[in-house]
C-alpha atoms as a PDB file:
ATOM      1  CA  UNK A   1     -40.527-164.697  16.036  1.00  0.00           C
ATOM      2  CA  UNK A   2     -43.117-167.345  18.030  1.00  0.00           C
ATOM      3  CA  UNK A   3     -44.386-167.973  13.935  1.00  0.00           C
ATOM      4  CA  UNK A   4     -40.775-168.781  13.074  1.00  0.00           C
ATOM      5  CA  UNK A   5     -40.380-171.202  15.847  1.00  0.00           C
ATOM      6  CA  UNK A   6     -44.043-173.005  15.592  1.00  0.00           C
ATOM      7  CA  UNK A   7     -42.939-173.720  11.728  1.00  0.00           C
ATOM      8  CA  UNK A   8     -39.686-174.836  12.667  1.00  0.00           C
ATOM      9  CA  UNK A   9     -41.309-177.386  15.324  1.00  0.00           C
ATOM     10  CA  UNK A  10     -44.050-178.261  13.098  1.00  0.00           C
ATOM     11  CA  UNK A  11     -41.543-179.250  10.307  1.00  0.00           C
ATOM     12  CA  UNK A  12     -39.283-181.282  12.547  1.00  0.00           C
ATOM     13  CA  UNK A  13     -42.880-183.032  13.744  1.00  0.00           C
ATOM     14  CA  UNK A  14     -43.809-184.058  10.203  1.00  0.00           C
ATOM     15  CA  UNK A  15     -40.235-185.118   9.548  1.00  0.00           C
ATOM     16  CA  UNK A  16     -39.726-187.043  11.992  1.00  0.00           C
ATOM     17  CA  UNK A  17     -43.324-189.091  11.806  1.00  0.00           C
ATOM     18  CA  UNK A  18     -42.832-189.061   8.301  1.00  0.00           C
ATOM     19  CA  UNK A  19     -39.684-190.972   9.174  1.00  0.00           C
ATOM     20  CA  UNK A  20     -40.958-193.589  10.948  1.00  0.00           C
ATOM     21  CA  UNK A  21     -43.860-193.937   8.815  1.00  0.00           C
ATOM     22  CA  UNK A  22     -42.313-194.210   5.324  1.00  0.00           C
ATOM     23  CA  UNK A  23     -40.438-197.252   7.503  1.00  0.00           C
ATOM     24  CA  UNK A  24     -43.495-199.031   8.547  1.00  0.00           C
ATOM     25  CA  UNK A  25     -45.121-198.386   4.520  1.00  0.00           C
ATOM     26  CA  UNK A  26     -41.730-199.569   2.945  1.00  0.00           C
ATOM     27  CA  UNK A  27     -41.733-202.949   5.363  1.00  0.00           C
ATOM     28  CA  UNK A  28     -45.538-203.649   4.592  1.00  0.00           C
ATOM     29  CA  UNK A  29     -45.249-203.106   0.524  1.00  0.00           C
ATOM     30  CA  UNK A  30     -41.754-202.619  -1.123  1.00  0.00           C
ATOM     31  CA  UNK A  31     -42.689-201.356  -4.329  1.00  0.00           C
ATOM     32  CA  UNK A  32     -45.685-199.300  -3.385  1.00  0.00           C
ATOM     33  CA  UNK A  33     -44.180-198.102  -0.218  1.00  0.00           C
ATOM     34  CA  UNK A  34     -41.260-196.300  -2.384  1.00  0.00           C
ATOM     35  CA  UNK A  35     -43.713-194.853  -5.297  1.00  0.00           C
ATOM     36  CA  UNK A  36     -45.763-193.153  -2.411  1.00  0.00           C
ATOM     37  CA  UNK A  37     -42.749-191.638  -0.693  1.00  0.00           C
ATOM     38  CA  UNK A  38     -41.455-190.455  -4.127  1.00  0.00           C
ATOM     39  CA  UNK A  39     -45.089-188.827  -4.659  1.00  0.00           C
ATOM     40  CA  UNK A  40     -45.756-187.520  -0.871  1.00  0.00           C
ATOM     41  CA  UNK A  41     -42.360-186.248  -0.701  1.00  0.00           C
ATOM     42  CA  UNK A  42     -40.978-183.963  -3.268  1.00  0.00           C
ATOM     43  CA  UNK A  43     -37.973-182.206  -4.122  1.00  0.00           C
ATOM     44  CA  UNK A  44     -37.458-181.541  -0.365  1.00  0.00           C
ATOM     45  CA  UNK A  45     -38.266-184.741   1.053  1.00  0.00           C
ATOM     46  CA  UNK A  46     -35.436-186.783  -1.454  1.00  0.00           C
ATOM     47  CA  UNK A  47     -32.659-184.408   0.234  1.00  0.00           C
ATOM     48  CA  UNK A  48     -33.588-184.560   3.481  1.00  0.00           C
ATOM     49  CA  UNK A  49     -34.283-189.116   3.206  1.00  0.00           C
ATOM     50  CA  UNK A  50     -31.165-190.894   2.958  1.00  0.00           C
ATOM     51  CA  UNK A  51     -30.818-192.400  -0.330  1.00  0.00           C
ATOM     52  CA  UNK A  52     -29.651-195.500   1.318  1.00  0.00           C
ATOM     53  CA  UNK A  53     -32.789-196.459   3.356  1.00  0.00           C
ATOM     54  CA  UNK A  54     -35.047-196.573   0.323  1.00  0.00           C
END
């Protein structure tokens, strides 16, 4: 149970940072910002991003 919930809090963590700092990467470089979120992010990370913000 307590492992559940740690993974469940760690994953919101990373989303959520991951968020803010695929923002910050995408207003510095457009075109590298988006190849670097397609790489660090796989097939979970494209479902979970909106396809509208990149």
């Amino acid at each position: 149970m307590i492992v559940g919930l740690l993974l469940v809090v760690l994953v919101v963590l990373v989303s959520l940072l991951g968020w803010r700092w695929n923002q910050l990467e995408v207003a510095q470089t457009s075109r590298a910002g988006r190849r670097m979120v397609k790489r660090m992010r796989g097939r979970s990370g494209r479902r979970r991003l909106h396809q509208r913000a990149l």
